[in-house]
N, C-alpha and C. Protein backbone atom coordinates (compact mmCIF):
# COMPACT_ATOMS: atom_id res chain seq x y z
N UNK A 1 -9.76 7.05 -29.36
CA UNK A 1 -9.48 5.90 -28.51
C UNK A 1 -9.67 6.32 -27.05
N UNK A 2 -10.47 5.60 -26.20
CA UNK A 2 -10.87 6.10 -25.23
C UNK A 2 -9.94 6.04 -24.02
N UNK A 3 -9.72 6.53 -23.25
CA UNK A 3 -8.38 6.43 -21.99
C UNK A 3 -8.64 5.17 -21.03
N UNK A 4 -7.69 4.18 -20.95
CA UNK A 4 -7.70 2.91 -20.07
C UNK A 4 -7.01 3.17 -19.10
N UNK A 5 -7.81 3.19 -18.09
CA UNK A 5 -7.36 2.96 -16.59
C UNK A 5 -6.58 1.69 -15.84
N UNK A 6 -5.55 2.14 -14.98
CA UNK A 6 -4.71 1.11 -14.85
C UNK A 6 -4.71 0.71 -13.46
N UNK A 7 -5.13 0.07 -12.48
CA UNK A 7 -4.82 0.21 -10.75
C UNK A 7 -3.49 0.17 -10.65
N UNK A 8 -2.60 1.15 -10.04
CA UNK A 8 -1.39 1.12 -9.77
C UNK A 8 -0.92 1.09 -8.38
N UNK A 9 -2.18 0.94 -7.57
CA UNK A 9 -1.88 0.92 -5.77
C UNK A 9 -3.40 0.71 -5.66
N UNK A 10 -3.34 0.28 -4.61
CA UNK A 10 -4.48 -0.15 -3.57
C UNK A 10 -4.22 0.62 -2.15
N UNK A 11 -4.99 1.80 -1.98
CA UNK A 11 -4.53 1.97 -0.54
C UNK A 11 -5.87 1.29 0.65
N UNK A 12 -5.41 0.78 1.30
CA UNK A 12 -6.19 0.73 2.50
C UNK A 12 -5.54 0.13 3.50
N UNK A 13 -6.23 -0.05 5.03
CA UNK A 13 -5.48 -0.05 6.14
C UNK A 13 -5.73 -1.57 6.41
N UNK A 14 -4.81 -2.54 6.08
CA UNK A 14 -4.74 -4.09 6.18
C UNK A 14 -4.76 -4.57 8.25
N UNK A 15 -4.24 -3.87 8.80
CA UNK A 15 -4.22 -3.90 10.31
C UNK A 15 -5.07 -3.69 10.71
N UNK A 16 -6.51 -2.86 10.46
CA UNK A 16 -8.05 -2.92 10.97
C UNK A 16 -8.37 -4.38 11.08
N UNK A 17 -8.41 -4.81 9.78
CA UNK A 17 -9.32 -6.26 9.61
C UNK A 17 -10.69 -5.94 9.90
N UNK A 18 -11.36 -4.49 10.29
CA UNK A 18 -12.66 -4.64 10.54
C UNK A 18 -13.73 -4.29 9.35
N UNK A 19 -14.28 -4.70 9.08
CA UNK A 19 -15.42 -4.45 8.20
C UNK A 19 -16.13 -3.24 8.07
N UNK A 20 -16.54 -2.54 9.37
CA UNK A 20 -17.47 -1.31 9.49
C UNK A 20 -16.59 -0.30 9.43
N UNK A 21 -15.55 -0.41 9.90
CA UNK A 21 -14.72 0.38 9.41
C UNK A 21 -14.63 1.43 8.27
N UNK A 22 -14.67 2.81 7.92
CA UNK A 22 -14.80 3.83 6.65
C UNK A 22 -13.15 4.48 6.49
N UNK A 23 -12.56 3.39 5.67
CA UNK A 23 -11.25 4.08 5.63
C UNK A 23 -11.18 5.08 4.41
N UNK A 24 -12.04 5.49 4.30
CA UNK A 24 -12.42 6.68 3.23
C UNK A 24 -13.34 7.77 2.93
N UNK A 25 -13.90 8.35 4.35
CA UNK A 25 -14.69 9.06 4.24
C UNK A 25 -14.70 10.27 3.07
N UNK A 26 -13.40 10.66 3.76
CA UNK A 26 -13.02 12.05 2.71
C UNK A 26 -11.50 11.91 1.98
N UNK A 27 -10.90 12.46 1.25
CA UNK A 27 -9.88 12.64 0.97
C UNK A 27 -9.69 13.95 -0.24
N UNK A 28 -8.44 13.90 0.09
CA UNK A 28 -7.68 15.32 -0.85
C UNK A 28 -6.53 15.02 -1.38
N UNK A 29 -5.72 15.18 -2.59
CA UNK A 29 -4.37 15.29 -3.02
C UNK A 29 -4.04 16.46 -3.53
N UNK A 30 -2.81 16.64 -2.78
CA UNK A 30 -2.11 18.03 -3.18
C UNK A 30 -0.38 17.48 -4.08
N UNK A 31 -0.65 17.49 -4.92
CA UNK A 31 0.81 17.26 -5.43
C UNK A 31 1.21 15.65 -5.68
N UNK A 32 2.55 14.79 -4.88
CA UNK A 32 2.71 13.36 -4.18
C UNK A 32 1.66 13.13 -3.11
N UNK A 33 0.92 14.33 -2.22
CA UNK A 33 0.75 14.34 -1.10
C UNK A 33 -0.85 13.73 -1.13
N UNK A 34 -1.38 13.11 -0.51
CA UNK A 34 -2.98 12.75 0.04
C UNK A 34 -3.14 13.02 0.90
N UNK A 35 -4.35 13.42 1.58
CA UNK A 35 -5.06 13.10 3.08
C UNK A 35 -5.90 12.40 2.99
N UNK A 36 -6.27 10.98 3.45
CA UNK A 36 -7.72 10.13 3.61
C UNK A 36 -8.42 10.60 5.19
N UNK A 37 -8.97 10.80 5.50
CA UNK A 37 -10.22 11.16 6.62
C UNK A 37 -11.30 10.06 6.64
N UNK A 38 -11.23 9.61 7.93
CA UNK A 38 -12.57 8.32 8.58
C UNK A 38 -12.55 9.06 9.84
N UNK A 39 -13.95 8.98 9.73
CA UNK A 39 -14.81 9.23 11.33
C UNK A 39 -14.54 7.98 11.52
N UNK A 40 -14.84 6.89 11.50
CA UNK A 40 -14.82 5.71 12.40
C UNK A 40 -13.64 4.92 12.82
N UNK A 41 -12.82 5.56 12.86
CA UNK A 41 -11.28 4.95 13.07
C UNK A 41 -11.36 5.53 14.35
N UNK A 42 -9.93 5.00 15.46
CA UNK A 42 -9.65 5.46 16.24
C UNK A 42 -10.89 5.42 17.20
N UNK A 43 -11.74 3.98 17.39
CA UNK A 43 -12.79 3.77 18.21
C UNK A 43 -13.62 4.86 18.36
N UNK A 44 -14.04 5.24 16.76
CA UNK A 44 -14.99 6.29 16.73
C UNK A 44 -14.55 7.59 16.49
N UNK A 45 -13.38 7.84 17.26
CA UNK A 45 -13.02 9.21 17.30
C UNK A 45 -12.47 10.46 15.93
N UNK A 46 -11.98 9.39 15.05
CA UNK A 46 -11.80 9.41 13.90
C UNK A 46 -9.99 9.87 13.86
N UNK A 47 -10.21 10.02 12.17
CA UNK A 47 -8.50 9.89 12.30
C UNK A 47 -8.21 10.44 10.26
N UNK A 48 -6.86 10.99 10.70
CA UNK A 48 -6.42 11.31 9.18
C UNK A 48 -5.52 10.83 8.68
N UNK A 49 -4.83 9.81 7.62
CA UNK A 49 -4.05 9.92 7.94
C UNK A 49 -2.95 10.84 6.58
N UNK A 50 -1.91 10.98 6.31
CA UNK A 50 -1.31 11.79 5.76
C UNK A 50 -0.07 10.86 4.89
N UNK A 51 -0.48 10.33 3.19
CA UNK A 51 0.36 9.70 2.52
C UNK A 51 1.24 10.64 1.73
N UNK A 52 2.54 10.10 1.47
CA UNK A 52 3.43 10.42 0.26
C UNK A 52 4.03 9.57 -0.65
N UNK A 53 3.78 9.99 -1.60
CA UNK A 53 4.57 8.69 -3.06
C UNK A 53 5.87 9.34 -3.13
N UNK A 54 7.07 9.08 -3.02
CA UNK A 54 8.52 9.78 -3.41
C UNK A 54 9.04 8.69 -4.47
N UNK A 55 8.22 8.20 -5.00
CA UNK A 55 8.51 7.45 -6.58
C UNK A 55 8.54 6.09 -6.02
N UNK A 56 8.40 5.61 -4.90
CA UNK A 56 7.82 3.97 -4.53
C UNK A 56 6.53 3.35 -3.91
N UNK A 57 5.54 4.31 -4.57
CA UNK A 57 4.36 4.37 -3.85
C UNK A 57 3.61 4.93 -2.87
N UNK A 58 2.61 4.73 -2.65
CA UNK A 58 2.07 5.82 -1.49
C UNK A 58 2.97 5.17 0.11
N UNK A 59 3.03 6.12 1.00
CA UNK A 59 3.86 5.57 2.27
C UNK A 59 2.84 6.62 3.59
N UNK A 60 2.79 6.09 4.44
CA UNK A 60 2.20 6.88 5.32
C UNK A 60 3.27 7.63 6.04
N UNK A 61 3.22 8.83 5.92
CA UNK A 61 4.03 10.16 6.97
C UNK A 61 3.41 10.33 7.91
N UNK A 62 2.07 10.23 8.24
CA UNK A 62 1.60 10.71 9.35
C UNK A 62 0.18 10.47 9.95
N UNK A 63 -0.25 10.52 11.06
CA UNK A 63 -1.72 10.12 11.60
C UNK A 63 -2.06 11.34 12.53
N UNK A 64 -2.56 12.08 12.05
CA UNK A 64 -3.42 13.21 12.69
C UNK A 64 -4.70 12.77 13.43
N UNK A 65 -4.93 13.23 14.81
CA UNK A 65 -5.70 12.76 15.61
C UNK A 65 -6.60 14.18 16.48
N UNK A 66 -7.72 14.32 16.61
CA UNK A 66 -8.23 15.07 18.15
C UNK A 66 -7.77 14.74 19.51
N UNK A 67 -6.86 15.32 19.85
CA UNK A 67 -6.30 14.13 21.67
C UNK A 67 -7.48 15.28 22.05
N UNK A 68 -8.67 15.62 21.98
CA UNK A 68 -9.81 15.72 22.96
C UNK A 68 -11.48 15.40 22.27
N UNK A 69 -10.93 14.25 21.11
CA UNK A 69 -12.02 13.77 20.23
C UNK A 69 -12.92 13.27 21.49
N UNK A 70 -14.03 12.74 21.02
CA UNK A 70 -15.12 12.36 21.87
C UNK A 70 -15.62 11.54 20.20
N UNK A 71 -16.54 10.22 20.50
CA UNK A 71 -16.85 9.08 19.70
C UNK A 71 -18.30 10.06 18.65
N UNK A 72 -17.92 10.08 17.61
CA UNK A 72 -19.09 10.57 16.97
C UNK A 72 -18.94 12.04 16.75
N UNK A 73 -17.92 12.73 16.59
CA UNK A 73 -17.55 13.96 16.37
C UNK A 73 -17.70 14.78 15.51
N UNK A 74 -17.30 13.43 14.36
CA UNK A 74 -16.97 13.46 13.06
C UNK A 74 -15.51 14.03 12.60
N UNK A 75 -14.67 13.94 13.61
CA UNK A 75 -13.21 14.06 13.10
C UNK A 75 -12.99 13.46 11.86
N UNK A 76 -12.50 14.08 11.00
CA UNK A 76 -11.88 13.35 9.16
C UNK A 76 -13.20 13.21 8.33
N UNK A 77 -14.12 13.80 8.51
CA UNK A 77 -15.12 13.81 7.51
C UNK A 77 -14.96 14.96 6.20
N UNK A 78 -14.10 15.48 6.73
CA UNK A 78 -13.51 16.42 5.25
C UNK A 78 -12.46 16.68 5.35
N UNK A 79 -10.95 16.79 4.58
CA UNK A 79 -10.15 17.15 4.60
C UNK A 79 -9.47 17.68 3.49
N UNK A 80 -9.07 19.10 3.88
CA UNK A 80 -8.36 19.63 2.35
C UNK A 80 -6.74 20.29 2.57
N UNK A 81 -6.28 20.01 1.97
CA UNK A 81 -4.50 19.77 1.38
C UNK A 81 -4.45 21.35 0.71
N UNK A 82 -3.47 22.42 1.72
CA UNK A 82 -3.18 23.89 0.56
C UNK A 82 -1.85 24.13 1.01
N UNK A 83 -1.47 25.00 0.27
CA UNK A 83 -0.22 25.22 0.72
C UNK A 83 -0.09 26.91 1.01
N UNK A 84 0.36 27.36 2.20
CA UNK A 84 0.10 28.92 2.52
C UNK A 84 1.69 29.25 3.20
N UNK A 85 2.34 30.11 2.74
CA UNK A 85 3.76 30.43 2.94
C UNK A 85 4.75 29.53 2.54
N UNK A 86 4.54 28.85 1.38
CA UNK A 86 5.21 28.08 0.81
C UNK A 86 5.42 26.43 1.62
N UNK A 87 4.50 26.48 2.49
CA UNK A 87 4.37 24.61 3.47
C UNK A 87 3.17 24.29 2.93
N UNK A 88 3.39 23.02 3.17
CA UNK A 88 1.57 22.16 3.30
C UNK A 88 1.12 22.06 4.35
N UNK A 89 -0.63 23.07 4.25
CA UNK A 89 -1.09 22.20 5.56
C UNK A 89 -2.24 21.58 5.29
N UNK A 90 -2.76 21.44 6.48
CA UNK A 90 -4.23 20.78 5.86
C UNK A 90 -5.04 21.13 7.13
N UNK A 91 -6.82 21.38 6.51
CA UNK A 91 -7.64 21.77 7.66
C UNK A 91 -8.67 20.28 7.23
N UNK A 92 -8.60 20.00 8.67
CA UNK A 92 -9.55 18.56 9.00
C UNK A 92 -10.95 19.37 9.75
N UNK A 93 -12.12 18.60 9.44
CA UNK A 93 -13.69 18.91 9.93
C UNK A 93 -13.76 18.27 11.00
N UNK A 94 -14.08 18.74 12.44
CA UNK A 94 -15.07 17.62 13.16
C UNK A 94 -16.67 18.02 13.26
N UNK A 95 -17.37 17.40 12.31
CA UNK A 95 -18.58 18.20 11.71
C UNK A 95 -19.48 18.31 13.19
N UNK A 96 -19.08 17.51 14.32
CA UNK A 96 -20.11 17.57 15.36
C UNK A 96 -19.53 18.20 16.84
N UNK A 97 -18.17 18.37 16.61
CA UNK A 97 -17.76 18.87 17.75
C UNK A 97 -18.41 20.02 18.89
N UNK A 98 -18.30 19.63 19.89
CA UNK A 98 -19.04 20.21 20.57
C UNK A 98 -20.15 20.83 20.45
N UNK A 99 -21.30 19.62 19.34
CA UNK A 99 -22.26 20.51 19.12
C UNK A 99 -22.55 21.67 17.93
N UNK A 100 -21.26 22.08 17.46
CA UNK A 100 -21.35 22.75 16.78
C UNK A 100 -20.34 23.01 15.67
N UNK A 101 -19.39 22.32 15.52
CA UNK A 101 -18.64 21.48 14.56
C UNK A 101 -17.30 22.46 14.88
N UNK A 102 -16.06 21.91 14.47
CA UNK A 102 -14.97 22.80 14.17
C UNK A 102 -14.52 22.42 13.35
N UNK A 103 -13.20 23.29 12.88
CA UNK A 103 -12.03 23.07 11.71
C UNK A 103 -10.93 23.26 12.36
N UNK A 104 -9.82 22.09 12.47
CA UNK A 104 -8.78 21.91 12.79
C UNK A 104 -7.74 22.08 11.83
N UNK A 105 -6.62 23.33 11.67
CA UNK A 105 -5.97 23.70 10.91
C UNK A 105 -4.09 23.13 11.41
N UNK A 106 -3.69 22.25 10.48
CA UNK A 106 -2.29 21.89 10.80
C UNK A 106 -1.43 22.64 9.80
């Protein structure tokens, strides 16, 4: 018998309302924990943001940002969820930063 899939949440960001908008470039789950990553959030600059389910669904904890992004960076085009000394962090891509891309480690 083959496995039936069930939708049990819908995540996306209802306060955009914009269309071009990529509220899903990248994402990762570590555990309860997600990261979704869009370059085009944050008028280009891009943006992460950081969900947790504690048994009532996904909830947003947090919005990780470049405060020296520039439009087209590619901030949140990859993001991965590890855990190193017993915390979670997560390293976000800006695949174009300055030309030559970085990794932003929280």
């Amino acid at each position: 018998v083959p496995f039936r899939w069930m939708l049990t949440q819908r995540l996306r960001d209802d306060l955009s309302g914009q269309n071009f908008m990529n509220y899903s470039d990248s994402f990762h789950t570590l555990g309860n924990t997600i990261a979704i990553g869009s370059t085009s959030y944050n008028v280009g600059k891009g943006q992460v943001l950081i969900l947790y389910d504690s048994g009532n669904g996904m909830q947003i904890r947090a919005t990780l940002r470049d405060p020296s992004g520039v439009v087209g960076d590619g901030y949140g085009a990859f993001v991965h969820l590890f855990k190193a000394g017993g915390l979670l962090n997560i390293a976000v891509t800006a695949l174009y930063k300055n030309d030559d891309g970085a990794v932003f480690l929280y």
